[in-house]
N, C-alpha and C. Protein backbone atom coordinates (compact mmCIF):
# COMPACT_ATOMS: atom_id res chain seq x y z
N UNK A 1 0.83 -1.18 0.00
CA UNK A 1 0.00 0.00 0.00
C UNK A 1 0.88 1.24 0.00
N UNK A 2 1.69 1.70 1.16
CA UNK A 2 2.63 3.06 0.97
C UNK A 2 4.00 2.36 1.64
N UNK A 3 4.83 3.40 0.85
CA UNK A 3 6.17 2.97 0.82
C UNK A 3 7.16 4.54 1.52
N UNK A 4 7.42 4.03 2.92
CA UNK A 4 7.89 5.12 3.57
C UNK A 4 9.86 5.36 2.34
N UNK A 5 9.81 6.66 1.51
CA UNK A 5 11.06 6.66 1.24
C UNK A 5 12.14 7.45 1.80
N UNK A 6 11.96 8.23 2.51
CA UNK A 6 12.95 9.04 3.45
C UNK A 6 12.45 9.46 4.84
N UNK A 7 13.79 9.68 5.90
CA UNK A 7 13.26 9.89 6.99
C UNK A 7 12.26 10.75 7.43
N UNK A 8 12.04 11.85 6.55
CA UNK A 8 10.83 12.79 6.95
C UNK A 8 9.56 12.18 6.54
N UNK A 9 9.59 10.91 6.61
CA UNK A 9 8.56 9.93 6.26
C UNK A 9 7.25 10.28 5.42
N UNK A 10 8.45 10.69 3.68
CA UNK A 10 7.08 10.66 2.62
C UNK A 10 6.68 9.81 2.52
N UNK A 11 5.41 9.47 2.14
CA UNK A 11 4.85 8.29 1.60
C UNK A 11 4.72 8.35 0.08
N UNK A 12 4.95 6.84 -0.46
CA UNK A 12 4.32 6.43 -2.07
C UNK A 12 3.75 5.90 -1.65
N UNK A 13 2.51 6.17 -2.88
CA UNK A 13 1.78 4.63 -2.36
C UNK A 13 1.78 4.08 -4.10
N UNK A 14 0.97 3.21 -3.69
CA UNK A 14 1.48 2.55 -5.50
C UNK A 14 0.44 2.78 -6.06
N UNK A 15 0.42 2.44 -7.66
CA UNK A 15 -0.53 2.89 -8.58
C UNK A 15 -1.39 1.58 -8.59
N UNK A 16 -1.88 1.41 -8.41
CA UNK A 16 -2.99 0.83 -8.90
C UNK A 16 -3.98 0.69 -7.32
N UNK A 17 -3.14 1.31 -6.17
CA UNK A 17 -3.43 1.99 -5.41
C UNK A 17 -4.70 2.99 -5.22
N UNK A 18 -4.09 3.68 -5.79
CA UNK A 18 -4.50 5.22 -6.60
C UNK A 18 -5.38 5.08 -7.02
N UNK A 19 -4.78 4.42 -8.04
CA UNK A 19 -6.59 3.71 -9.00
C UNK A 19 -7.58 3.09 -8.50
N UNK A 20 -7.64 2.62 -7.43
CA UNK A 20 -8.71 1.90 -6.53
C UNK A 20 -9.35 3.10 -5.91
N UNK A 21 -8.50 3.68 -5.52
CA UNK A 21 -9.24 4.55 -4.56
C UNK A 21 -9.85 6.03 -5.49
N UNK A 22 -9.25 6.45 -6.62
CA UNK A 22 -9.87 7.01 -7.52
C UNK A 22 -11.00 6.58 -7.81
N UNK A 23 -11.56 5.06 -7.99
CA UNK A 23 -12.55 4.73 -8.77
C UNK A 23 -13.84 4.45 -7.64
N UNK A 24 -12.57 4.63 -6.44
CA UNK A 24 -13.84 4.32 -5.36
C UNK A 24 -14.24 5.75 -4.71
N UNK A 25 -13.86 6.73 -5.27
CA UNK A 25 -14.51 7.99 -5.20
C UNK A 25 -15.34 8.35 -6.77
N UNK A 26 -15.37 7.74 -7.34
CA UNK A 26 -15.94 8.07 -8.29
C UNK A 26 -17.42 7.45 -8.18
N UNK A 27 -17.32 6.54 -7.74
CA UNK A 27 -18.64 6.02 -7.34
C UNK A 27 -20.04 6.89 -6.63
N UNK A 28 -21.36 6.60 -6.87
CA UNK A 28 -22.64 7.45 -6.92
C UNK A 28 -22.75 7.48 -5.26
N UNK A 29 -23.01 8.90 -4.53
CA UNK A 29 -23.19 8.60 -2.93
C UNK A 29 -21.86 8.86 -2.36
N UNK A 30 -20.84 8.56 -2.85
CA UNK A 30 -19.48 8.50 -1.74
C UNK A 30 -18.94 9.77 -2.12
N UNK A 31 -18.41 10.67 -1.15
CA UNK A 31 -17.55 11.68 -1.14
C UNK A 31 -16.05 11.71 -1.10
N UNK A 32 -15.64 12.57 -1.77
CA UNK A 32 -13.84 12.49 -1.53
C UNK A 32 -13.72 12.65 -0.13
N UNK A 33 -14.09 13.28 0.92
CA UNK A 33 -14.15 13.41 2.33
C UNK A 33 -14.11 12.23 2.84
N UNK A 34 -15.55 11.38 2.41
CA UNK A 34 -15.55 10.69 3.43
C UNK A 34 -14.36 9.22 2.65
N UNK A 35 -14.06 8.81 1.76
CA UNK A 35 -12.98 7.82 1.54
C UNK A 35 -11.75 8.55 2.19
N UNK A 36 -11.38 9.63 1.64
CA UNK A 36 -10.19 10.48 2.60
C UNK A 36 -9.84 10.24 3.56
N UNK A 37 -11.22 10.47 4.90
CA UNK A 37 -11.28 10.53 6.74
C UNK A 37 -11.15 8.43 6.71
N UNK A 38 -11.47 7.84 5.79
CA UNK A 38 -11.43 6.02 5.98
C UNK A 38 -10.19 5.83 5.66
N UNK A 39 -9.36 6.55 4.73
CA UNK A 39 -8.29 5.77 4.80
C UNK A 39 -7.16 6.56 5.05
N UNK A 40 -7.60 7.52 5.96
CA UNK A 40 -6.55 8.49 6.64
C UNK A 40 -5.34 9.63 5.55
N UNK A 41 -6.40 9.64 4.67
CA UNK A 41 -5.64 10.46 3.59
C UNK A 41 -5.97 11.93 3.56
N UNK A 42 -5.21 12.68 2.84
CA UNK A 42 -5.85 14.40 3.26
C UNK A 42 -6.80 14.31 1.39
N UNK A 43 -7.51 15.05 1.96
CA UNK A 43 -8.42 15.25 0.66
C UNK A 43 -8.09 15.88 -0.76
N UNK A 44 -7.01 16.64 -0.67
CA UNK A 44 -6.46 17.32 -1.30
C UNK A 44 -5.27 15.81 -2.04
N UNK A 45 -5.26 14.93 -1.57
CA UNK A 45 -4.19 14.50 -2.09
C UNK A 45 -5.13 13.48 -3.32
N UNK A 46 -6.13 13.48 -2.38
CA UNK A 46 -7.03 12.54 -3.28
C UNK A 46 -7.17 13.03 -4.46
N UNK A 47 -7.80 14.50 -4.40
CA UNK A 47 -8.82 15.74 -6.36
C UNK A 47 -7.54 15.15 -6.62
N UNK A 48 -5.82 15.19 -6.72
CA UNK A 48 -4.48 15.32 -7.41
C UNK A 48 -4.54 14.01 -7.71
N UNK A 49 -4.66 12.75 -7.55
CA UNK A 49 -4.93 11.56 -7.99
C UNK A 49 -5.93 11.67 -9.05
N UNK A 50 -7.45 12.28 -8.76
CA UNK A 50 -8.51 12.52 -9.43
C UNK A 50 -8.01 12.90 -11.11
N UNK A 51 -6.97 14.12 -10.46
CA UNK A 51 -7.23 14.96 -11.63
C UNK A 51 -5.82 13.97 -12.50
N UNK A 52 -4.64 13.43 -12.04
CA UNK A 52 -3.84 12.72 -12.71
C UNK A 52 -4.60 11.38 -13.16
N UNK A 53 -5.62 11.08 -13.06
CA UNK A 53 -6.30 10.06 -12.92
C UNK A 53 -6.90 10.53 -14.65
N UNK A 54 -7.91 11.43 -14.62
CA UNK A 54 -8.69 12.25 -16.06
C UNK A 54 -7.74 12.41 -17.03
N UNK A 55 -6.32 13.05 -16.87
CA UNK A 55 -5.60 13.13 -17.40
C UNK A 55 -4.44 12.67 -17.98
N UNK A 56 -5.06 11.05 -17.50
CA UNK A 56 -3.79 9.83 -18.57
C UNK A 56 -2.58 10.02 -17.70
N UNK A 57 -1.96 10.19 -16.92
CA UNK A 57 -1.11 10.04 -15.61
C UNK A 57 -1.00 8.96 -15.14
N UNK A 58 -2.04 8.54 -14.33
CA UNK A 58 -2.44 7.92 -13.39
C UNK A 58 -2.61 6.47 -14.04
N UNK A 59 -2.28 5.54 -14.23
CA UNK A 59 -2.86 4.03 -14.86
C UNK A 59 -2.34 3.01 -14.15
N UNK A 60 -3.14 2.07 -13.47
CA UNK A 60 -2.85 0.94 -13.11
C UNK A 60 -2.46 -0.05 -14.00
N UNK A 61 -1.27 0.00 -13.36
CA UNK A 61 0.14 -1.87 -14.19
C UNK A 61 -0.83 -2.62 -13.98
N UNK A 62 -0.52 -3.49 -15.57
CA UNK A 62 -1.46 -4.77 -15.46
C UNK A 62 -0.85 -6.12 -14.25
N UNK A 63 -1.69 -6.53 -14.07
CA UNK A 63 -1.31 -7.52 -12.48
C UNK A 63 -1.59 -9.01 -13.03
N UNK A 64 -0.96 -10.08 -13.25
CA UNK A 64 -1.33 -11.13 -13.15
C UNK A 64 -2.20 -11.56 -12.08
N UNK A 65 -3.05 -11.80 -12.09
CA UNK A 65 -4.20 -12.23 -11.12
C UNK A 65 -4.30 -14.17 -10.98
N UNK A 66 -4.00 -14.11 -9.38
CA UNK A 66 -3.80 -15.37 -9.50
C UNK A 66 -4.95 -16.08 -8.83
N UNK A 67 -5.26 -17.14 -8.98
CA UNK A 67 -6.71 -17.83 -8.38
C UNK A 67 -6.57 -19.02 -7.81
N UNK A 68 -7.52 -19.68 -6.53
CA UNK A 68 -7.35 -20.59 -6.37
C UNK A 68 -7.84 -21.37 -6.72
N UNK A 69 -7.98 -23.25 -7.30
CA UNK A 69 -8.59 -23.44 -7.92
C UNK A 69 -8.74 -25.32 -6.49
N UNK A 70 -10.42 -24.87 -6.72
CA UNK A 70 -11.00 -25.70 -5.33
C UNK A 70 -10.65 -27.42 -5.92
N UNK A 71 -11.00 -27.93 -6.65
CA UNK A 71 -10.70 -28.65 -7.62
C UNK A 71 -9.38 -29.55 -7.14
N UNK A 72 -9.33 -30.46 -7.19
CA UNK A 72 -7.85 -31.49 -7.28
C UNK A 72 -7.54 -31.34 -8.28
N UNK A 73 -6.41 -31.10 -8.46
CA UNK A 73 -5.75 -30.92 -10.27
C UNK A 73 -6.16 -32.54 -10.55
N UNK A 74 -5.66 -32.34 -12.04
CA UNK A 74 -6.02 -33.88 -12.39
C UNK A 74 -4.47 -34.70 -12.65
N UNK A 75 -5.05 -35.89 -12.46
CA UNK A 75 -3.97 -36.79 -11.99
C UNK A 75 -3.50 -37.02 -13.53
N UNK A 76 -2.05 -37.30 -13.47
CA UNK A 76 -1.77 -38.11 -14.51
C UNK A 76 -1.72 -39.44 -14.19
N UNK A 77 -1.84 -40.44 -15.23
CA UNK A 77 -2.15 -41.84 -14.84
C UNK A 77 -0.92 -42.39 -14.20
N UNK A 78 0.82 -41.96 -14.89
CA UNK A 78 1.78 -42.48 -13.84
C UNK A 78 1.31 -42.09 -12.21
N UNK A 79 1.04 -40.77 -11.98
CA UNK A 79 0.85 -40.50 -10.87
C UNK A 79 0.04 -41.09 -10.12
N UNK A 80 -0.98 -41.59 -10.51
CA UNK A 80 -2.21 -42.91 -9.92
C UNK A 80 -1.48 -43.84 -9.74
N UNK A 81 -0.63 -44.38 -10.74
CA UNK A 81 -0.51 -45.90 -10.49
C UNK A 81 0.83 -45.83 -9.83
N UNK A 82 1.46 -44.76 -8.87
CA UNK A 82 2.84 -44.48 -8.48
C UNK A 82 2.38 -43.93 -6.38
N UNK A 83 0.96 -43.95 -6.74
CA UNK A 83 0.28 -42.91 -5.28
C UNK A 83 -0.16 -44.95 -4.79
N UNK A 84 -0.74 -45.41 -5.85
CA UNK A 84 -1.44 -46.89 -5.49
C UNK A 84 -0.34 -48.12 -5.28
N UNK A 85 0.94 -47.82 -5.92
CA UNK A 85 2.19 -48.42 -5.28
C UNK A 85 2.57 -47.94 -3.81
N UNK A 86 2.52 -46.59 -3.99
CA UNK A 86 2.98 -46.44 -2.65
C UNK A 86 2.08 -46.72 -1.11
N UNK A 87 0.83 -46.46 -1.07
CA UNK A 87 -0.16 -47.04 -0.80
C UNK A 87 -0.26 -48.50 -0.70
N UNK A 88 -0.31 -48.79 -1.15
CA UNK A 88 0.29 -50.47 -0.88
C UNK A 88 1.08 -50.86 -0.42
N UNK A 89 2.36 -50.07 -0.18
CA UNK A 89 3.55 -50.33 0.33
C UNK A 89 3.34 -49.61 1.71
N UNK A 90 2.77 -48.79 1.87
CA UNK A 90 2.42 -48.45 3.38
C UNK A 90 1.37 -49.40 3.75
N UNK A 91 1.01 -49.82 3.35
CA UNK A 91 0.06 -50.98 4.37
C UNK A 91 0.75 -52.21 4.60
N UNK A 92 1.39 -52.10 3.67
CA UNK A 92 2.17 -54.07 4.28
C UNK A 92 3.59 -53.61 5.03
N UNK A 93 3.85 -52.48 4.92
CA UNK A 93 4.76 -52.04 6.25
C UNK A 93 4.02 -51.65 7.51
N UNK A 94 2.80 -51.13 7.49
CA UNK A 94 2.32 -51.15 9.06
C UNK A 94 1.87 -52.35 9.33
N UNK A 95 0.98 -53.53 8.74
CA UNK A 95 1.02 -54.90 8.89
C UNK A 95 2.37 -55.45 9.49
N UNK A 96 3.27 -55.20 8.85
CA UNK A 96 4.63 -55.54 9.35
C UNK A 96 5.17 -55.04 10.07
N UNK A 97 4.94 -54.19 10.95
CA UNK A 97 5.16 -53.06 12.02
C UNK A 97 4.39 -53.37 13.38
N UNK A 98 3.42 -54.09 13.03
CA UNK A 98 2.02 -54.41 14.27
C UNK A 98 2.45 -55.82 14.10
N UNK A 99 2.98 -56.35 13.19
CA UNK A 99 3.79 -58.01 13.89
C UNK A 99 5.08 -57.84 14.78
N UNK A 100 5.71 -57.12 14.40
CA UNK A 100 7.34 -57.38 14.75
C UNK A 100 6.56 -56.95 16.39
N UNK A 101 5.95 -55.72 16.61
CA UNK A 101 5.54 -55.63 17.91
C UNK A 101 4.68 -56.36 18.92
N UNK A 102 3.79 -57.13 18.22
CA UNK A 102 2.97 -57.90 19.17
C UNK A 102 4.56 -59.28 19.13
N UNK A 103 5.54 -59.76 18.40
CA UNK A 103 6.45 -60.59 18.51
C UNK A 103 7.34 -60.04 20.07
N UNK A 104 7.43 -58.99 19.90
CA UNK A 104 8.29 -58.21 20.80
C UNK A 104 7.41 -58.45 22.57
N UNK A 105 6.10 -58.33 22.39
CA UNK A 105 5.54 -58.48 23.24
C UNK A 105 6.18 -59.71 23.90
N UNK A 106 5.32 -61.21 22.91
CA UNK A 106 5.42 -62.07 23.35
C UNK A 106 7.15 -62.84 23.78
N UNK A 107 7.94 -62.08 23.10
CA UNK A 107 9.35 -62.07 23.47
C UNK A 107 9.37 -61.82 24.99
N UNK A 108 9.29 -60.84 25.67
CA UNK A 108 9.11 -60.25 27.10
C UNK A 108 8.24 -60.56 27.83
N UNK A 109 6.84 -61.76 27.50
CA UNK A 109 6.33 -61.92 28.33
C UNK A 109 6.61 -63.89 28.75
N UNK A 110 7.36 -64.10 27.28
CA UNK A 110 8.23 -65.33 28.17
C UNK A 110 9.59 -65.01 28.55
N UNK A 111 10.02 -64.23 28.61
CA UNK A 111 11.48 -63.53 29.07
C UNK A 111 10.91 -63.24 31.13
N UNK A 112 9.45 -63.17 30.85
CA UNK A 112 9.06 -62.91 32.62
C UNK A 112 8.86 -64.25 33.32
N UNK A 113 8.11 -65.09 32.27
CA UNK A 113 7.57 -66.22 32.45
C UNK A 113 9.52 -66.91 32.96
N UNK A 114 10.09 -67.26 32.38
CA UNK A 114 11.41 -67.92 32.50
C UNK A 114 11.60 -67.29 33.59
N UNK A 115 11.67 -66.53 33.91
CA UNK A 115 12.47 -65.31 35.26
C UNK A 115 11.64 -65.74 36.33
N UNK A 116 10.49 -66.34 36.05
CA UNK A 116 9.45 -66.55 37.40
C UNK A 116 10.06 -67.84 37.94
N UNK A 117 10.29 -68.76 37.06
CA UNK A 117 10.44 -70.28 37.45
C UNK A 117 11.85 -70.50 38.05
């Protein structure tokens, strides 16, 4: 929004900035006052936007506009059949993870059993 450039703390603010807030005084009902007193600007700085604004000055840089898109991208088919390998391979490693441990169990509970007798 503004860009403090020297210590007597001028402000820039950026163009397309400008242009927002130009177009949002241009609008039916709203006053240069009252957008001015909302976004803590002096009014006078605003008509000088206005008038660089009428007079081909003033133009907002075009912006790549980026979007989110709700959507799962779409899969490529390696990628399916590379997500369903791996997937598979995580299940017969936690299968194999919930043996070695119930083994471990029964390791230590005749390791008590022997120790009793």
């Amino acid at each position: 929004m503004a860009k403090i450039n020297s210590p007597e703390r001028h402000l820039e603010y950026a163009k397309d900035f400008k242009v927002k807030v130009v177009h949002l005084t241009n609008m039916e009902g709203i006053q240069i006052k009252q957008v001015a007193e909302a976004l803590g600007l002096h009014p006078i700085m605003l008509s000088r936007w206005r008038q660089e604004y009428r007079e081909g000055r003033l133009v907002a840089e075009p912006t790549r506009k980026v979007c989110m898109v709700l959507k799962e991208p779409r899969k490529r088919p390696k990628q399916i059949s590379e997500i369903e390998k791996l997937r598979k391979q995580n299940d017969r490693l936690k299968k194999e993870n919930a043996l070695l441990k119930k083994y471990q169990r029964y390791l230590a509970e005749v390791r008590r059993n022997a120790s009793d007798s």
